[in-house]
Every structure is written in C-alpha cells, then in structure tokens.
PDBML (XML) file of the C-alpha atoms, coordinates in Angstrom:
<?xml version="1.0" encoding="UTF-8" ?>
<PDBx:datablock datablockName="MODEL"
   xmlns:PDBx="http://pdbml.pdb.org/schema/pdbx-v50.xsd"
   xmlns:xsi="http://www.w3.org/2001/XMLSchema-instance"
   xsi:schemaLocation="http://pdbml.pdb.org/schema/pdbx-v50.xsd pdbx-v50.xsd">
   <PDBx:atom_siteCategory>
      <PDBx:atom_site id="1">
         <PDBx:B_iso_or_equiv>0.00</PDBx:B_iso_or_equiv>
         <PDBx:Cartn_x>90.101</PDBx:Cartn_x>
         <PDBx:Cartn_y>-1.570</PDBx:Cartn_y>
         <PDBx:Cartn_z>-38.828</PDBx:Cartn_z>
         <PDBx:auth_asym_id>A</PDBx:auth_asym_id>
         <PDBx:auth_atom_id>CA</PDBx:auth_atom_id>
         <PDBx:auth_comp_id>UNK</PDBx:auth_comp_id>
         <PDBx:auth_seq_id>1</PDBx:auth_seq_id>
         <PDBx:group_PDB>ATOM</PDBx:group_PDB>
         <PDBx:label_alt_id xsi:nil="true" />
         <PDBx:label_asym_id>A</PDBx:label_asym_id>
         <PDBx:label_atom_id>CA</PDBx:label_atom_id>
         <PDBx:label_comp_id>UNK</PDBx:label_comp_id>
         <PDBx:label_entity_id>1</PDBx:label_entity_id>
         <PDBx:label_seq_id>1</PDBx:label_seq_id>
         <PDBx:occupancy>1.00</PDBx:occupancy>
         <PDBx:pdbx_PDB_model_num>1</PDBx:pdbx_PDB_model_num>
         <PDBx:type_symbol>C</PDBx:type_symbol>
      </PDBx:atom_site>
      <PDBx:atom_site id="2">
         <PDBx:B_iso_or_equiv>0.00</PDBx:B_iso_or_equiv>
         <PDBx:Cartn_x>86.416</PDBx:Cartn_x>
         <PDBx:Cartn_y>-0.970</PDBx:Cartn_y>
         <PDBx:Cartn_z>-37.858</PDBx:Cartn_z>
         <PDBx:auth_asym_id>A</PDBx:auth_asym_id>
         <PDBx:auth_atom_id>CA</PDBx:auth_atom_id>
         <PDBx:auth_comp_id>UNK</PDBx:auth_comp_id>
         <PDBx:auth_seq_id>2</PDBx:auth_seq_id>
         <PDBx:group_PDB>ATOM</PDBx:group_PDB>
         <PDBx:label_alt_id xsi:nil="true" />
         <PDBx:label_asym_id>A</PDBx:label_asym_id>
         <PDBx:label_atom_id>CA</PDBx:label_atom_id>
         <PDBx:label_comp_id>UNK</PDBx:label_comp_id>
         <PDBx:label_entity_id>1</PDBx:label_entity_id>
         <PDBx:label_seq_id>2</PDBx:label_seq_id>
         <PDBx:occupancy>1.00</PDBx:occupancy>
         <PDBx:pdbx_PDB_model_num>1</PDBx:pdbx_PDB_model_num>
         <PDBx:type_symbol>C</PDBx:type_symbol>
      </PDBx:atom_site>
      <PDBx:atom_site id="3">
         <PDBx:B_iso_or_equiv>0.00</PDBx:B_iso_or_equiv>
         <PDBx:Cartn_x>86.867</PDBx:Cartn_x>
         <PDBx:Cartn_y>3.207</PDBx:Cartn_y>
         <PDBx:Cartn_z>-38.716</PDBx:Cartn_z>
         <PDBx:auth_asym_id>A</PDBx:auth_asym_id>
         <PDBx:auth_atom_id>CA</PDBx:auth_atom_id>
         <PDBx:auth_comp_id>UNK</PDBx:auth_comp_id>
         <PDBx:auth_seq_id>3</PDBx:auth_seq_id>
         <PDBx:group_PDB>ATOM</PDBx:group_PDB>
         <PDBx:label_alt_id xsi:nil="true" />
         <PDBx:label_asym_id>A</PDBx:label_asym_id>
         <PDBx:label_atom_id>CA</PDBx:label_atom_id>
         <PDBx:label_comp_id>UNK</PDBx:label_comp_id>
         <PDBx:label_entity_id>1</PDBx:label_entity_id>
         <PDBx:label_seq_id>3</PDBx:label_seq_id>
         <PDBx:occupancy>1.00</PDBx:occupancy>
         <PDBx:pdbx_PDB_model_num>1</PDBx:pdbx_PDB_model_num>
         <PDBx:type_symbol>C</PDBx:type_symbol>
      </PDBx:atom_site>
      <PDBx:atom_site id="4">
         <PDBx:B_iso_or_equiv>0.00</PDBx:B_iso_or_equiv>
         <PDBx:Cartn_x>89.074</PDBx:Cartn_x>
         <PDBx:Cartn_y>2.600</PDBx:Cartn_y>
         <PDBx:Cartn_z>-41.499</PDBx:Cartn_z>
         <PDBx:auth_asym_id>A</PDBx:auth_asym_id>
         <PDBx:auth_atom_id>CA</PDBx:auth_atom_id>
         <PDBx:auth_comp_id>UNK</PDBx:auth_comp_id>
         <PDBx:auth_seq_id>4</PDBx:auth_seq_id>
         <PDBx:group_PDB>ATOM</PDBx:group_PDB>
         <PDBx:label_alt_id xsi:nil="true" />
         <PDBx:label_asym_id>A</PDBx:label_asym_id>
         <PDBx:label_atom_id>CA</PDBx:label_atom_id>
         <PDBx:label_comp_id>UNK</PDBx:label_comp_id>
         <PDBx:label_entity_id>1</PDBx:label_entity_id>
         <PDBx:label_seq_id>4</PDBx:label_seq_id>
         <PDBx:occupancy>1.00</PDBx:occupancy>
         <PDBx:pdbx_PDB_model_num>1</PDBx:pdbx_PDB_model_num>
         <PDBx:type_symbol>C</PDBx:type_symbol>
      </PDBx:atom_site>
      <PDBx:atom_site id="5">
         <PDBx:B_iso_or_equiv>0.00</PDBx:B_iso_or_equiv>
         <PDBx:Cartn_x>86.084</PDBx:Cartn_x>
         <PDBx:Cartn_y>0.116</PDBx:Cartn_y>
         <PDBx:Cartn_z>-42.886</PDBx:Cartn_z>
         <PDBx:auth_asym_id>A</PDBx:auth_asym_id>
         <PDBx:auth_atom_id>CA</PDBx:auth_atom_id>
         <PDBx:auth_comp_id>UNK</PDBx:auth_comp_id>
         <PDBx:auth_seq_id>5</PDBx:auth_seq_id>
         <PDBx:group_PDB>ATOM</PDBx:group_PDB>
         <PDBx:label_alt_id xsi:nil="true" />
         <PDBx:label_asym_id>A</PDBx:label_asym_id>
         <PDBx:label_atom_id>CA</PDBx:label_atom_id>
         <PDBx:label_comp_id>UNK</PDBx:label_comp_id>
         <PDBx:label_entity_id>1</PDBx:label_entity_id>
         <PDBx:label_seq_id>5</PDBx:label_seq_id>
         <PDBx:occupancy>1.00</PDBx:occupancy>
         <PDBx:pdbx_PDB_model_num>1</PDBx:pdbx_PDB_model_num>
         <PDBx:type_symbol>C</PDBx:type_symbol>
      </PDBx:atom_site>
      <PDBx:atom_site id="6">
         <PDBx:B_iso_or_equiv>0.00</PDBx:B_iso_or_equiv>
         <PDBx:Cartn_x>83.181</PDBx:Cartn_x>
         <PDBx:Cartn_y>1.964</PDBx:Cartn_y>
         <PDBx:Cartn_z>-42.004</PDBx:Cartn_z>
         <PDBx:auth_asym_id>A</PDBx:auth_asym_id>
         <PDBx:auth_atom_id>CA</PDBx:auth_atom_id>
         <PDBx:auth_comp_id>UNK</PDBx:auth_comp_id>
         <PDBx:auth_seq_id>6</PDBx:auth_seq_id>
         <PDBx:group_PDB>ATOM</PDBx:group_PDB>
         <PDBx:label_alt_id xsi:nil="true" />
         <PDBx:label_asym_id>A</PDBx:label_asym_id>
         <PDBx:label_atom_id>CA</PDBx:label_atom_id>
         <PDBx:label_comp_id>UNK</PDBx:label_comp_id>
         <PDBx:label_entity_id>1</PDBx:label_entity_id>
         <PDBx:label_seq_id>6</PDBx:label_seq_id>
         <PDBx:occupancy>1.00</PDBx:occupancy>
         <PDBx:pdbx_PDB_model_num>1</PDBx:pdbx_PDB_model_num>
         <PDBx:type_symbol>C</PDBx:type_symbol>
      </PDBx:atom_site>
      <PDBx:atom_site id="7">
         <PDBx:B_iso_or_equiv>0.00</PDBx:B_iso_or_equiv>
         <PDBx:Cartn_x>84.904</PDBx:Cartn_x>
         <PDBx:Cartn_y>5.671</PDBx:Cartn_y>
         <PDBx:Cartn_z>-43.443</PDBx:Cartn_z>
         <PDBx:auth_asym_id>A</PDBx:auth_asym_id>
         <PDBx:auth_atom_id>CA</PDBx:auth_atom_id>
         <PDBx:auth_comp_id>UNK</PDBx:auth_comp_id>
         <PDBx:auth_seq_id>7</PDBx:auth_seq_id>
         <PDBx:group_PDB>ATOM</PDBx:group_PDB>
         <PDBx:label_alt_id xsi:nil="true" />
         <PDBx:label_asym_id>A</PDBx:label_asym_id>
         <PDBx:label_atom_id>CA</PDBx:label_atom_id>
         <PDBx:label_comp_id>UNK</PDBx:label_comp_id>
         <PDBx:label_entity_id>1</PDBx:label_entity_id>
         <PDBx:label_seq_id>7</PDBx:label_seq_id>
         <PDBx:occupancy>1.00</PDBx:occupancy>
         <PDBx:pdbx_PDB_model_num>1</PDBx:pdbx_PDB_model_num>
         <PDBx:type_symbol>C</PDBx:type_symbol>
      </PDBx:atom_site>
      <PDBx:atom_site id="8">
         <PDBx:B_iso_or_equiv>0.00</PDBx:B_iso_or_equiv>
         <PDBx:Cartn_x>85.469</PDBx:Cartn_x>
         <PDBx:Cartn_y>3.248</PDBx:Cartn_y>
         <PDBx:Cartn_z>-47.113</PDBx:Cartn_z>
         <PDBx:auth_asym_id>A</PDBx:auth_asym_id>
         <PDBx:auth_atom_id>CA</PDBx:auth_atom_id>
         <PDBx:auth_comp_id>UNK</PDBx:auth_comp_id>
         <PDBx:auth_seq_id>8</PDBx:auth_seq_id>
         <PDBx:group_PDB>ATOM</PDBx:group_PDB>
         <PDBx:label_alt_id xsi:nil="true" />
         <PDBx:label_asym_id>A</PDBx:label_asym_id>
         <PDBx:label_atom_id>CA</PDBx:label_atom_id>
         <PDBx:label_comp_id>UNK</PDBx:label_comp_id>
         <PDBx:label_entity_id>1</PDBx:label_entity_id>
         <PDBx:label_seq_id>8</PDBx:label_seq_id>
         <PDBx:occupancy>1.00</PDBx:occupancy>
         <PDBx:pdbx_PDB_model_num>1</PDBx:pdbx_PDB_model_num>
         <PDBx:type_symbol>C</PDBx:type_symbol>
      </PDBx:atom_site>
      <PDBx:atom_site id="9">
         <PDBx:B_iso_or_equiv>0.00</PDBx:B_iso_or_equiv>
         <PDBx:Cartn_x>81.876</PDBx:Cartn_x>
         <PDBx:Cartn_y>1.753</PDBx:Cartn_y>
         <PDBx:Cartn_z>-47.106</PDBx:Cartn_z>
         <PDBx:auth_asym_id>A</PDBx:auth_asym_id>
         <PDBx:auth_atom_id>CA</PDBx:auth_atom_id>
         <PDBx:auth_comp_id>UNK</PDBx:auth_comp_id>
         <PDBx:auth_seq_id>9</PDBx:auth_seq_id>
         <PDBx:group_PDB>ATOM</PDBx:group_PDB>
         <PDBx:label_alt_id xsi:nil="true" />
         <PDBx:label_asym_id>A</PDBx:label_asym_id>
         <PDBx:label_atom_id>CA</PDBx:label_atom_id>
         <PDBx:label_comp_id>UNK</PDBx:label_comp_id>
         <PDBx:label_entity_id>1</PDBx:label_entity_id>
         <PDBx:label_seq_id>9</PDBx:label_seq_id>
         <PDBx:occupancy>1.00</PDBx:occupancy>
         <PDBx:pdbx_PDB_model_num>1</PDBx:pdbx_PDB_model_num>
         <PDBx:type_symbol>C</PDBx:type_symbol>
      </PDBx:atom_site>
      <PDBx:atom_site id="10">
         <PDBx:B_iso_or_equiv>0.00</PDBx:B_iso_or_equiv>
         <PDBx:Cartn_x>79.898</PDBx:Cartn_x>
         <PDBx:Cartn_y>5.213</PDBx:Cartn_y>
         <PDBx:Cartn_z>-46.554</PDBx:Cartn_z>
         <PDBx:auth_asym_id>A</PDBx:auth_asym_id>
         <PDBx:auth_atom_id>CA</PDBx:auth_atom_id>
         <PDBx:auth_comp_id>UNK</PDBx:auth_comp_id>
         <PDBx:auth_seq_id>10</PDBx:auth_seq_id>
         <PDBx:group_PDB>ATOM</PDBx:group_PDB>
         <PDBx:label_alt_id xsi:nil="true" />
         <PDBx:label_asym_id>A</PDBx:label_asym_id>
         <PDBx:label_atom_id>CA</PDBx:label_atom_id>
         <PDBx:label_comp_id>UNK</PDBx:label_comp_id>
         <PDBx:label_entity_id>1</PDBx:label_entity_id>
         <PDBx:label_seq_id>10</PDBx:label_seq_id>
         <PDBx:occupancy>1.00</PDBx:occupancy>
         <PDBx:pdbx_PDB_model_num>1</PDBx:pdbx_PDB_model_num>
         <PDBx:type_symbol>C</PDBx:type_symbol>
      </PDBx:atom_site>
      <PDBx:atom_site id="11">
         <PDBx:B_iso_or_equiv>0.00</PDBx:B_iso_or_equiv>
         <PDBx:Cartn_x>82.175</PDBx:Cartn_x>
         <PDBx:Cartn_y>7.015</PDBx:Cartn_y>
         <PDBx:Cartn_z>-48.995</PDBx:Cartn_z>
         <PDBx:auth_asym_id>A</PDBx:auth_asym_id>
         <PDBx:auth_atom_id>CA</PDBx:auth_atom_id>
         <PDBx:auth_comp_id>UNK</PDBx:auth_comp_id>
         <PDBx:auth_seq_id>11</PDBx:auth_seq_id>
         <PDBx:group_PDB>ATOM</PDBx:group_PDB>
         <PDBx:label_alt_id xsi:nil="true" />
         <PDBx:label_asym_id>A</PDBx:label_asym_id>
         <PDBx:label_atom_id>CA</PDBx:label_atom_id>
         <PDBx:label_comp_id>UNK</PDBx:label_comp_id>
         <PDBx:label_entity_id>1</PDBx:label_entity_id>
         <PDBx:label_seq_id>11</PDBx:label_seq_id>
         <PDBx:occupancy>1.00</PDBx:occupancy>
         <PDBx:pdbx_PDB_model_num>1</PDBx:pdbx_PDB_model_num>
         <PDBx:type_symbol>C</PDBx:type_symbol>
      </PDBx:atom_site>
      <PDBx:atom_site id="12">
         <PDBx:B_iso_or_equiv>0.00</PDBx:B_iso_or_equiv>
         <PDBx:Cartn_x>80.717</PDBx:Cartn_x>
         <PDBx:Cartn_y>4.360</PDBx:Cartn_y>
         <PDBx:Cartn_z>-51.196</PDBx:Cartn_z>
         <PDBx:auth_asym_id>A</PDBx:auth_asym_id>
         <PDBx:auth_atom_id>CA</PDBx:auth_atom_id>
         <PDBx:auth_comp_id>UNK</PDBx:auth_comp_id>
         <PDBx:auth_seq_id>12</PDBx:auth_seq_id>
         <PDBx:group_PDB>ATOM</PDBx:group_PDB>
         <PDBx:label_alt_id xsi:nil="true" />
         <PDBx:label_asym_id>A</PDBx:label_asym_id>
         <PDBx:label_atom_id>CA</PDBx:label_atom_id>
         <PDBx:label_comp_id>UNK</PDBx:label_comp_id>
         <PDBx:label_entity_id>1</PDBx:label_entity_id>
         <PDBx:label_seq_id>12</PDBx:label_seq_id>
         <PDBx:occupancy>1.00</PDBx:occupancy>
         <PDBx:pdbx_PDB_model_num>1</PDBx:pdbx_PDB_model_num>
         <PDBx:type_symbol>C</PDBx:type_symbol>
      </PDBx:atom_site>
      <PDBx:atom_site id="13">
         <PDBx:B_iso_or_equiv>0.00</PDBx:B_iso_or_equiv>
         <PDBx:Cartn_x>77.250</PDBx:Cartn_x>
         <PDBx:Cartn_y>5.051</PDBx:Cartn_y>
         <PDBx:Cartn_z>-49.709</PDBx:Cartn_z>
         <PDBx:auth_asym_id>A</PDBx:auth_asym_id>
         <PDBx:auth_atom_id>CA</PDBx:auth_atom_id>
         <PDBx:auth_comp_id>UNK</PDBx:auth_comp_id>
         <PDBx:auth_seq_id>13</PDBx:auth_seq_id>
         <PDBx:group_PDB>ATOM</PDBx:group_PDB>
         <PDBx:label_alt_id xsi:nil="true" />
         <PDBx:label_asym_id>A</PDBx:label_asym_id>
         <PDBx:label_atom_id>CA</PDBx:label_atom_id>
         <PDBx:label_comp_id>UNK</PDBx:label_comp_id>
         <PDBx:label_entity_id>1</PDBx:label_entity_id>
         <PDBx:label_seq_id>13</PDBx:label_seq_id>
         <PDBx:occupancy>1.00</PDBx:occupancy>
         <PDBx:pdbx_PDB_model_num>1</PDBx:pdbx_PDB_model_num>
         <PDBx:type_symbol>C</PDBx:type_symbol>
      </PDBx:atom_site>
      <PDBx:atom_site id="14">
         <PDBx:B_iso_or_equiv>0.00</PDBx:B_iso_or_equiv>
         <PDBx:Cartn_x>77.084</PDBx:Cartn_x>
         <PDBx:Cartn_y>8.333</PDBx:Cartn_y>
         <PDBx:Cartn_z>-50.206</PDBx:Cartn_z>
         <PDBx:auth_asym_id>A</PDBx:auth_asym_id>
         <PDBx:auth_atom_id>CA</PDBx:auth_atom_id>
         <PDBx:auth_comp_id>UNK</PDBx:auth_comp_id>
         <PDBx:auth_seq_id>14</PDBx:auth_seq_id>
         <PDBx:group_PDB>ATOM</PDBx:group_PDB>
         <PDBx:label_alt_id xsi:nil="true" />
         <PDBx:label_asym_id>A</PDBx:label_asym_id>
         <PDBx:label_atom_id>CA</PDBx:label_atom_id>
         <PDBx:label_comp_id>UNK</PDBx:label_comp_id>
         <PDBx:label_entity_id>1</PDBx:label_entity_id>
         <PDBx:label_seq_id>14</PDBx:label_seq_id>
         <PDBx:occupancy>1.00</PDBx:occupancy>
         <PDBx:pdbx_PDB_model_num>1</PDBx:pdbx_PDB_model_num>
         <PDBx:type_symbol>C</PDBx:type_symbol>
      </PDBx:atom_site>
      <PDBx:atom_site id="15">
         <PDBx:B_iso_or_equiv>0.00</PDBx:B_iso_or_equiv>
         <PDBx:Cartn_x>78.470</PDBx:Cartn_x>
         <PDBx:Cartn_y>8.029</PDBx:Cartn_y>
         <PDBx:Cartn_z>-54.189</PDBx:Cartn_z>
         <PDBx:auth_asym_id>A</PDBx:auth_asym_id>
         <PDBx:auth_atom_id>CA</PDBx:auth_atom_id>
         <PDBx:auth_comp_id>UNK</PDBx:auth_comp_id>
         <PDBx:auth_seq_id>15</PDBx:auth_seq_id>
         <PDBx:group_PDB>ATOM</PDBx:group_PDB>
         <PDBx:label_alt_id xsi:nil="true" />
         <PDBx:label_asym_id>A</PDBx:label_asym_id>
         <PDBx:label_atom_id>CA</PDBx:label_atom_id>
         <PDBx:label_comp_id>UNK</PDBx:label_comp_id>
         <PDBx:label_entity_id>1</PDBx:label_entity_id>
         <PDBx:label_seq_id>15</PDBx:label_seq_id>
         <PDBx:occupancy>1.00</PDBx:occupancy>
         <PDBx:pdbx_PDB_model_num>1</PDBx:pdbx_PDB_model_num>
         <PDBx:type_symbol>C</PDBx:type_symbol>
      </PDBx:atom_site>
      <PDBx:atom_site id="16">
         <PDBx:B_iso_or_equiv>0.00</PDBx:B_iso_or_equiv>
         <PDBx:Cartn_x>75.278</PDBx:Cartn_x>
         <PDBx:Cartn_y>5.823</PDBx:Cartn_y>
         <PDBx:Cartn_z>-54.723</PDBx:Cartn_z>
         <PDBx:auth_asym_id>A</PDBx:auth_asym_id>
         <PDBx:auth_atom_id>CA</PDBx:auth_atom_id>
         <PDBx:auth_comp_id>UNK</PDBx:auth_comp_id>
         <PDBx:auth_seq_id>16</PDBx:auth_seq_id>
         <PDBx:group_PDB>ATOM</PDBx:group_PDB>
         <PDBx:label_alt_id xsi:nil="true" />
         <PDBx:label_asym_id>A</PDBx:label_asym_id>
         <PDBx:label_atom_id>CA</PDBx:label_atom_id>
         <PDBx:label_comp_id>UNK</PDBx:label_comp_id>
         <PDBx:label_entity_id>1</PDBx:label_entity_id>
         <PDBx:label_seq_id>16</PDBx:label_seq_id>
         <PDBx:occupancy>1.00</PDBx:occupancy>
         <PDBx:pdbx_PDB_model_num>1</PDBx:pdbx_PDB_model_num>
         <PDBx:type_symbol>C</PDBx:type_symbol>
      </PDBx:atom_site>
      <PDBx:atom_site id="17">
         <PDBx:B_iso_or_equiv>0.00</PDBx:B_iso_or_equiv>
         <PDBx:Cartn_x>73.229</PDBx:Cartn_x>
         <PDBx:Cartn_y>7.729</PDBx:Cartn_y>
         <PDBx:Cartn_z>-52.618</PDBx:Cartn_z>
         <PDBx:auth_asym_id>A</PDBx:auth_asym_id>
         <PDBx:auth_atom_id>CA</PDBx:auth_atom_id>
         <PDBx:auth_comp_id>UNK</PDBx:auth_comp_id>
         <PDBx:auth_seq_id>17</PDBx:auth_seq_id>
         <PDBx:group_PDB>ATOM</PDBx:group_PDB>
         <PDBx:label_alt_id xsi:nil="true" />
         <PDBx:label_asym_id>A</PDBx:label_asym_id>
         <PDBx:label_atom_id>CA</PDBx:label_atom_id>
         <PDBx:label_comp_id>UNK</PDBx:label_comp_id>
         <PDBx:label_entity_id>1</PDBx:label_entity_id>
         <PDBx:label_seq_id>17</PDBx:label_seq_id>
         <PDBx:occupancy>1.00</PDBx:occupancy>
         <PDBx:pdbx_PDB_model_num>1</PDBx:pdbx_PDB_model_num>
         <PDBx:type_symbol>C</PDBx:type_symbol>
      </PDBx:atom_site>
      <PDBx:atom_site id="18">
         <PDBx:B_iso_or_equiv>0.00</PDBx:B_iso_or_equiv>
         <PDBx:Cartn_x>73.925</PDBx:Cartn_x>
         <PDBx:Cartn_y>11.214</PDBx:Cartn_y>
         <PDBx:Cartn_z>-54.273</PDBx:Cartn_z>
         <PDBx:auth_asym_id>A</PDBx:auth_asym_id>
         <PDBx:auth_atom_id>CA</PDBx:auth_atom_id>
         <PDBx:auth_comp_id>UNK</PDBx:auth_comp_id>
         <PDBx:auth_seq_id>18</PDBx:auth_seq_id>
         <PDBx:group_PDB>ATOM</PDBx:group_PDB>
         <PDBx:label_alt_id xsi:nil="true" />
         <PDBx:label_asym_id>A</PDBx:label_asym_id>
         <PDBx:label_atom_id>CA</PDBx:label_atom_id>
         <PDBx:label_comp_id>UNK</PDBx:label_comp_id>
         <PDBx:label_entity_id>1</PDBx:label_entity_id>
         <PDBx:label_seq_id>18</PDBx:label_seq_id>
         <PDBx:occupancy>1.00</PDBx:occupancy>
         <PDBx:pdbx_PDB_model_num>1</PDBx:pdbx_PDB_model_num>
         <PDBx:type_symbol>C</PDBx:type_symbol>
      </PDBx:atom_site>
      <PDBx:atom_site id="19">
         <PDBx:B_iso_or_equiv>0.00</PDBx:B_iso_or_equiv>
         <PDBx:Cartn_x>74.271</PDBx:Cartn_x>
         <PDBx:Cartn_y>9.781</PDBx:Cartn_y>
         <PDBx:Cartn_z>-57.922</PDBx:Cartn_z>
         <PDBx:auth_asym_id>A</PDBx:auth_asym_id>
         <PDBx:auth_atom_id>CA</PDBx:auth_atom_id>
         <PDBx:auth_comp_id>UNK</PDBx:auth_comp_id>
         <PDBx:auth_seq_id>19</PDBx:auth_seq_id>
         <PDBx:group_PDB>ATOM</PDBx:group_PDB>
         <PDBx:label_alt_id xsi:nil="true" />
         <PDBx:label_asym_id>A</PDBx:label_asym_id>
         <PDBx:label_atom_id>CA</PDBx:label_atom_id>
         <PDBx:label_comp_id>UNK</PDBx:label_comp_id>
         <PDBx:label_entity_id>1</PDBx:label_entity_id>
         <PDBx:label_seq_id>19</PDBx:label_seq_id>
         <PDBx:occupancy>1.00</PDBx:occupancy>
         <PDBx:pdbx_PDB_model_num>1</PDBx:pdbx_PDB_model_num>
         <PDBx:type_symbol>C</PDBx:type_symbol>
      </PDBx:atom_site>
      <PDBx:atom_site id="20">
         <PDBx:B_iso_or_equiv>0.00</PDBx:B_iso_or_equiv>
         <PDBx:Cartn_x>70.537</PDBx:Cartn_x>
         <PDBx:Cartn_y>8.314</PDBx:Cartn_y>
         <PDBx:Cartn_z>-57.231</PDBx:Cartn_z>
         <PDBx:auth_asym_id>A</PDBx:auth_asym_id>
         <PDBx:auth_atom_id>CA</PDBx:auth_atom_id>
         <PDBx:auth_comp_id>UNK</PDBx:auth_comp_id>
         <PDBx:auth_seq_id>20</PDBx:auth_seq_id>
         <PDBx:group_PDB>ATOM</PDBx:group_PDB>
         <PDBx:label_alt_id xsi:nil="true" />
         <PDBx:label_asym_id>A</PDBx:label_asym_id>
         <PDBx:label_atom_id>CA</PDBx:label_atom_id>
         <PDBx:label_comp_id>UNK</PDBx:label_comp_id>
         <PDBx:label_entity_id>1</PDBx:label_entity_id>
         <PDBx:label_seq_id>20</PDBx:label_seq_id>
         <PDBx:occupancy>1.00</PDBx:occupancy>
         <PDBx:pdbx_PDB_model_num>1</PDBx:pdbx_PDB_model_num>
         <PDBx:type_symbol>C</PDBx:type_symbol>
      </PDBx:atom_site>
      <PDBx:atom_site id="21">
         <PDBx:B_iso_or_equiv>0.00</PDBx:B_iso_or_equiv>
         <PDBx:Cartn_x>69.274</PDBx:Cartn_x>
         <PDBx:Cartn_y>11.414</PDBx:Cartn_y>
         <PDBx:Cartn_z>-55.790</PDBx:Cartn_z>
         <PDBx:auth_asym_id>A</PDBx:auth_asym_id>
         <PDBx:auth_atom_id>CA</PDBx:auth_atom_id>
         <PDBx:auth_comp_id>UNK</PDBx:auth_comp_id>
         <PDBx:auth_seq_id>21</PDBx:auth_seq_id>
         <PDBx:group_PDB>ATOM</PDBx:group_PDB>
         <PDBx:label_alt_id xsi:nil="true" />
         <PDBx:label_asym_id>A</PDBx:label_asym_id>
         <PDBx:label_atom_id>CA</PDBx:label_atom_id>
         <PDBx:label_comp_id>UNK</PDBx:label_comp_id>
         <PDBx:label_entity_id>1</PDBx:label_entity_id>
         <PDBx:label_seq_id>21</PDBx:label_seq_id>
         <PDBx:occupancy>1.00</PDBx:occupancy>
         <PDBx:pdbx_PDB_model_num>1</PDBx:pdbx_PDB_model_num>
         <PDBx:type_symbol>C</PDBx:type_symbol>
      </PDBx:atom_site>
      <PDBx:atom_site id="22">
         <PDBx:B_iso_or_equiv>0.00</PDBx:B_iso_or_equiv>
         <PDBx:Cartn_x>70.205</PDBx:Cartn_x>
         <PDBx:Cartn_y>13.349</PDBx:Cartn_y>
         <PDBx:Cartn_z>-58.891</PDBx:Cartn_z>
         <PDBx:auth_asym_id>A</PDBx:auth_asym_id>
         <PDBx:auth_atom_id>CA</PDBx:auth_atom_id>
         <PDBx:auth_comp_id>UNK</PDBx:auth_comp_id>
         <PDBx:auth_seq_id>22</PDBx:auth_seq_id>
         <PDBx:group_PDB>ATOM</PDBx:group_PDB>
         <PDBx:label_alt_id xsi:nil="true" />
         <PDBx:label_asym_id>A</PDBx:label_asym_id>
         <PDBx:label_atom_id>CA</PDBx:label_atom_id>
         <PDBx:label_comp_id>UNK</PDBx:label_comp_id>
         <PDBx:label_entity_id>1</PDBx:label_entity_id>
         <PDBx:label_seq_id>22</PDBx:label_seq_id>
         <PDBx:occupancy>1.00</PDBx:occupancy>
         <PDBx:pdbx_PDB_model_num>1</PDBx:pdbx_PDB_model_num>
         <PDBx:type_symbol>C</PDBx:type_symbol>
      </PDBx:atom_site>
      <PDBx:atom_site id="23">
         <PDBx:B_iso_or_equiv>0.00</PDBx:B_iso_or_equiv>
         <PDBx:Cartn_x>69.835</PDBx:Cartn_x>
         <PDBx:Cartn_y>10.690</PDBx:Cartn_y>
         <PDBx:Cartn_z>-61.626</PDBx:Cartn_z>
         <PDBx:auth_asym_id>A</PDBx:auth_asym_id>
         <PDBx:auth_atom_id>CA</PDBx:auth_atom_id>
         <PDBx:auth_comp_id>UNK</PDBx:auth_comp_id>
         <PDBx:auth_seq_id>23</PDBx:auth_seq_id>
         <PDBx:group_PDB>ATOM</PDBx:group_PDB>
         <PDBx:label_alt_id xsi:nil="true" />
         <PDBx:label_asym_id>A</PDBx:label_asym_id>
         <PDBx:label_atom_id>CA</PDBx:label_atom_id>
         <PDBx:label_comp_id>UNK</PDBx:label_comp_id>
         <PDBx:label_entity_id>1</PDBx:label_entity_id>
         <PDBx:label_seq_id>23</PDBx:label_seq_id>
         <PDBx:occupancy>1.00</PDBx:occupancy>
         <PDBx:pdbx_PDB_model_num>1</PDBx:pdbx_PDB_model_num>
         <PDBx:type_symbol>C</PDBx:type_symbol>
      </PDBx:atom_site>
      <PDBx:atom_site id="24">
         <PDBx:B_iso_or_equiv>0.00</PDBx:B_iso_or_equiv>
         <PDBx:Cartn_x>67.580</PDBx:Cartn_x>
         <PDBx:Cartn_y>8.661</PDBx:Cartn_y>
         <PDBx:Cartn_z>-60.399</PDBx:Cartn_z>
         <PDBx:auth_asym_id>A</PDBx:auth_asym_id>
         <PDBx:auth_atom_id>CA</PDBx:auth_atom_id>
         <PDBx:auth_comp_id>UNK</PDBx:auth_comp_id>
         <PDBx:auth_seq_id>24</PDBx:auth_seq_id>
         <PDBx:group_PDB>ATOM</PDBx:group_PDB>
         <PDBx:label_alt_id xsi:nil="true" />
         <PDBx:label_asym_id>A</PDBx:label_asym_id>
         <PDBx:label_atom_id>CA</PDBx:label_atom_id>
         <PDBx:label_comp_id>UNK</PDBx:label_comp_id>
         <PDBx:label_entity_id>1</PDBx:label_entity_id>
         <PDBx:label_seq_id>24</PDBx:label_seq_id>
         <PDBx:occupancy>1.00</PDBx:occupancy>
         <PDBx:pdbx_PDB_model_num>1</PDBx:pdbx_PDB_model_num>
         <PDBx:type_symbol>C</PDBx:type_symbol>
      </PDBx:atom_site>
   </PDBx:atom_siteCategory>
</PDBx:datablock>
C-alpha cells in the first residue's frame, strides 16, 4: 500500500513540479 501510495503522490509531484517549472 506504501509503493502503490508513494508511486500516486509523486506522479502528482512531479505534474506540479514540471507545470511550475515551465509556467511558473
């Protein structure tokens, strides 16, 4: 549960991280 939590929370991370990095 821990992986499967972790892999859905960073893919989420790194959408907010990337869209911020180019439109930010």
């Amino acid at each position: 549960l821990y992986i499967q939590q972790q892999m859905q929370s960073h893919q989420q991370a790194l959408m907010v991280q990337q869209n911020y990095a180019k439109h930010g």
